[in-house]
Protein backbone atom coordinates (compact mmCIF):
# COMPACT_ATOMS: atom_id res chain seq x y z
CA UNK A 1 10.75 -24.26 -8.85
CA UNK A 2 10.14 -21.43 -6.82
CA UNK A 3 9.42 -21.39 -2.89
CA UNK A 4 6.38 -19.32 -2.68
CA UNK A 5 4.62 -19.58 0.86
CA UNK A 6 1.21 -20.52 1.05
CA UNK A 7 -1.52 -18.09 0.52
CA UNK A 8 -3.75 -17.57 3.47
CA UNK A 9 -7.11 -16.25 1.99
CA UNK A 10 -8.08 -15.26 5.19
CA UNK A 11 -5.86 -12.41 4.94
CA UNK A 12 -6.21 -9.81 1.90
CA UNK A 13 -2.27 -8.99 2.49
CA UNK A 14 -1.23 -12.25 1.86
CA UNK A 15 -3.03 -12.30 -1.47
CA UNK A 16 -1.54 -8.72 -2.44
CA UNK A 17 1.16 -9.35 -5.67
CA UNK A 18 4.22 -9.36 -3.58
CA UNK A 19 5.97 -7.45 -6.93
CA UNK A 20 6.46 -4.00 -6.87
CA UNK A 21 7.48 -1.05 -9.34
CA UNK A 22 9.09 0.71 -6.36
CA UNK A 23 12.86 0.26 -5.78
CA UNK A 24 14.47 0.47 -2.18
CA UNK A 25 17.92 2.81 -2.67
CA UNK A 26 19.79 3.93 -0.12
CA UNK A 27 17.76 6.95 0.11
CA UNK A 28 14.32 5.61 0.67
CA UNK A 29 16.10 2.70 3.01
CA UNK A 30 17.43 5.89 5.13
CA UNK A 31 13.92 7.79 5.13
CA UNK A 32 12.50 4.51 6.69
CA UNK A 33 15.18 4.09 9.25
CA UNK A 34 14.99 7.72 10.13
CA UNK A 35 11.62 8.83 9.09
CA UNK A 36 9.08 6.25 9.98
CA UNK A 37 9.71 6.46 13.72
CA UNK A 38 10.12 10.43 13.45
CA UNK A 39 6.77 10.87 11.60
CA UNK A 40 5.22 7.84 14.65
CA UNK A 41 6.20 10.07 17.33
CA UNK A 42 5.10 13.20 15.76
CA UNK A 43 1.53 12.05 15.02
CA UNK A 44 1.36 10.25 19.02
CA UNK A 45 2.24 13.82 20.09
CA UNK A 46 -0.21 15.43 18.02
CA UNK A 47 -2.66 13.06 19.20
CA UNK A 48 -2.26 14.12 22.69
CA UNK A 49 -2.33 17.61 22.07
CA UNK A 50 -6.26 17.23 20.49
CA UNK A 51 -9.27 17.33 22.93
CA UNK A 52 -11.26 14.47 21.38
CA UNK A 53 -14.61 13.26 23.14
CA UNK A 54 -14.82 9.83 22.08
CA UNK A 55 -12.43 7.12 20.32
CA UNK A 56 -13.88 4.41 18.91
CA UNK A 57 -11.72 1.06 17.62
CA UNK A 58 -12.33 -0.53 14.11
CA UNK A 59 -10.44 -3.54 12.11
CA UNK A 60 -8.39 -2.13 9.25
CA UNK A 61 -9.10 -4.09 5.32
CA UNK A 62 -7.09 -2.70 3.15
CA UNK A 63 -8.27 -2.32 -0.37
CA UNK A 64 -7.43 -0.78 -3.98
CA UNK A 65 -9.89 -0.67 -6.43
CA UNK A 66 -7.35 -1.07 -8.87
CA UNK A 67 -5.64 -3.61 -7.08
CA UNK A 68 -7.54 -5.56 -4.34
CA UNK A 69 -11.22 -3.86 -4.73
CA UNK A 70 -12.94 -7.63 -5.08
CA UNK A 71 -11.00 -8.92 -2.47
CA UNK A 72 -11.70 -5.86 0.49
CA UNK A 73 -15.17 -6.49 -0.43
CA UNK A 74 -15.21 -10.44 0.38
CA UNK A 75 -13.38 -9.26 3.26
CA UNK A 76 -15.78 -6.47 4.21
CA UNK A 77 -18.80 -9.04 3.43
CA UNK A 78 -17.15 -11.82 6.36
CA UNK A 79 -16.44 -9.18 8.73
CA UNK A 80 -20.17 -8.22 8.47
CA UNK A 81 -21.66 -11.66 8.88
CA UNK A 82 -19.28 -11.72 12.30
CA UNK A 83 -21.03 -8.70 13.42
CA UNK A 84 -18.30 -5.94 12.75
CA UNK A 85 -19.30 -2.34 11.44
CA UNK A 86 -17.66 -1.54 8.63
CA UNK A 87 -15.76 2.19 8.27
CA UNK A 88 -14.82 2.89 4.69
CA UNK A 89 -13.56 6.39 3.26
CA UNK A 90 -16.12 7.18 0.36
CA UNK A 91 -13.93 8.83 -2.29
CA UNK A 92 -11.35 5.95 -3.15
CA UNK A 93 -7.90 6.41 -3.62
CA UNK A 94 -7.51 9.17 -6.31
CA UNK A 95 -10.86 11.21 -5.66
CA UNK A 96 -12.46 13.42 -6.73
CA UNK A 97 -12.81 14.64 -3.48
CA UNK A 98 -16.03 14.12 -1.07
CA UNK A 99 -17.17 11.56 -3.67
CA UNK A 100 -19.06 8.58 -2.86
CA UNK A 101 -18.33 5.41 -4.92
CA UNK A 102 -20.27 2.93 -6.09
CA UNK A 103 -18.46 0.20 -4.56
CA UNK A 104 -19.48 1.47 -1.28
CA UNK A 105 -23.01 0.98 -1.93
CA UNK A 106 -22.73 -2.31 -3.46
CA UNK A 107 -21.22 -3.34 -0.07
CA UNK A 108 -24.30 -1.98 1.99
CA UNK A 109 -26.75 -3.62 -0.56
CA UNK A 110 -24.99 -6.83 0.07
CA UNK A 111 -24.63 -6.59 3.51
CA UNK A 112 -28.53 -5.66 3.78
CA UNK A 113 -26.27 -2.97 6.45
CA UNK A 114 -27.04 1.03 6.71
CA UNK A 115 -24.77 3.73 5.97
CA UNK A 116 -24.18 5.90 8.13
CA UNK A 117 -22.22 8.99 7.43
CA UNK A 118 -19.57 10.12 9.83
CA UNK A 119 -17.58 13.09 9.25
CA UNK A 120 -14.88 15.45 11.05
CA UNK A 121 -14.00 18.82 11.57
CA UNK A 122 -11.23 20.74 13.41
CA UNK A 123 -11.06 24.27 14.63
CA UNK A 124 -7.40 24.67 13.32
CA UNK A 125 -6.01 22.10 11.03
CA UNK A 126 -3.10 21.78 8.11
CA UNK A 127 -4.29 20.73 4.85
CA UNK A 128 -2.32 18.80 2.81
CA UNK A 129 -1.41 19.87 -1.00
CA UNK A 130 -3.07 16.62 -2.34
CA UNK A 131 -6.03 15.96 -4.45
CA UNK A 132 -8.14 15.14 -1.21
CA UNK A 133 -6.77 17.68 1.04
CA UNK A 134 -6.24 15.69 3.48
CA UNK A 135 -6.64 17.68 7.10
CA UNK A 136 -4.37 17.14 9.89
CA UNK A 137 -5.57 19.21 13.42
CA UNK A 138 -3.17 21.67 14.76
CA UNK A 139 -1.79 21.34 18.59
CA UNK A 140 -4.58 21.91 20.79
CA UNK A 141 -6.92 22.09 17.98
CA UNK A 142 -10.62 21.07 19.29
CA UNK A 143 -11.65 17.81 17.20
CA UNK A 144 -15.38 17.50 15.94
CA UNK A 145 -16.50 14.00 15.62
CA UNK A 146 -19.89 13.96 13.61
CA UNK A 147 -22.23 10.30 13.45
CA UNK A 148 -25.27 10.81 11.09
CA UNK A 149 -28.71 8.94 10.70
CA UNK A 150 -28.45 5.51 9.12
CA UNK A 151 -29.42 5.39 6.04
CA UNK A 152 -30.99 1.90 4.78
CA UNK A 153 -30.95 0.47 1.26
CA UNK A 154 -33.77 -1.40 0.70
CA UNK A 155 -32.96 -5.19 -0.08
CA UNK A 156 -33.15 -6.49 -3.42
CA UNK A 157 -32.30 -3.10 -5.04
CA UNK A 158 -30.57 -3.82 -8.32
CA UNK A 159 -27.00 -2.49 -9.04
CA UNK A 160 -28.84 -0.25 -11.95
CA UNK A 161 -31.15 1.39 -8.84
CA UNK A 162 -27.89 2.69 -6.59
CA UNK A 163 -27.24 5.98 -7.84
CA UNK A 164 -30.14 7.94 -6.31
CA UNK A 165 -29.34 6.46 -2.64
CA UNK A 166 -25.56 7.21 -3.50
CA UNK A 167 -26.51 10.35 -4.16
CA UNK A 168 -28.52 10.52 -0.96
CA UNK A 169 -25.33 9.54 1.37
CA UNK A 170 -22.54 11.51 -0.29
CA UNK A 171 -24.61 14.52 0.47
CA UNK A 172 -25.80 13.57 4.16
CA UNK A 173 -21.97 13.20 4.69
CA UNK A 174 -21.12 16.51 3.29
CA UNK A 175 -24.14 18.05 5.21
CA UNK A 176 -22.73 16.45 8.22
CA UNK A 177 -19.33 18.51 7.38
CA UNK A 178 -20.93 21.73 6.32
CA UNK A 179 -23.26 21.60 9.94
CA UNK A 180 -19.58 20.57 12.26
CA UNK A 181 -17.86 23.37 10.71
CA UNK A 182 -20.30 25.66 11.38
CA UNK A 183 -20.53 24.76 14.32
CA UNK A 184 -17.25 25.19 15.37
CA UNK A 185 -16.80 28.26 13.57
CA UNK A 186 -20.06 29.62 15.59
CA UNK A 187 -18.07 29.11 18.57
């Protein structure tokens, strides 16, 4: 009989399938010794390089949805009924890029909550060679935080009726991105 701990369903870690595909060698066991506190340091001296207006704090939920997607959106759900905003990056896990899922929707439509779009530009930044391109801001790069207008869902609206106001949010946020790199650009 095996001596399994107890599952705390408070936590969405603690439900994850503690199996994994991945194997730790000596090689990935020496990347994590050496590399995780390298890459740490690196990004806290980025950081303090960027000239950022505003920082604001969030909870972290990690979900998959492959993996975990029903479970980050209980978890989303509670954290809404204790008054928490909820901060969710709208094109999943493989993309395509700048795309809005469903999922998110569903969650705003349950949580009778607005969207509201936030996006971020930099003046200099590295892209990564990924399918999202995912931006990192040089040293002393200025750092362009944008907030849009809320957008509300009305309540009731069936699953079959999300697509338009999916439609609507995906492209406020990538009017918000178009506008903040103009505007630094402009500059």
């Amino acid at each position: 009989m095996s001596q399994q701990p107890p599952v705390d369903y408070k936590s969405i870690e603690s439900r994850r399938s503690p199996r994994s595909d991945r194997r730790m060698t000596a090689l990935r066991r020496f990347n994590y010794f050496i590399g995780t506190p390298l890459l740490r340091g690196l990004t806290r001296l980025l950081y303090w390089t960027y000239r950022v207006e505003a920082v604001i704090g969030a909870e972290v939920i990690r979900g998959s949805a492959k993996q975990s997607g029903a479970l980050a959106l209980r978890d989303q759900h509670e954290m809404m009924k204790n008054g928490y905003s909820i901060v969710t990056t709208p094109d999943g896990s493989e993309g395509p890029q700048h795309e809005l899922k469903t999922g998110v929707m569903v969650m705003a439509g349950v949580g009778g909550v607005p969207k509201v779009p936030v996006s971020c530009a930099a003046e200099r930044a590295w892209y990564l060679d990924r399918w999202d391109r995912f931006m990192i801001p040089k040293p002393f790069s200025r750092v362009v935080l944008g907030i849009g207008e809320p957008y509300h869902i009305p309540a009731g609206t069936p699953l079959s009726e999300l697509e338009p106001h999916r439609l609507n949010v995906q492209q406020a946020v990538r009017s918000l991105m178009a506008d903040y790199e103009n505007r630094l650009y402009a500059d």
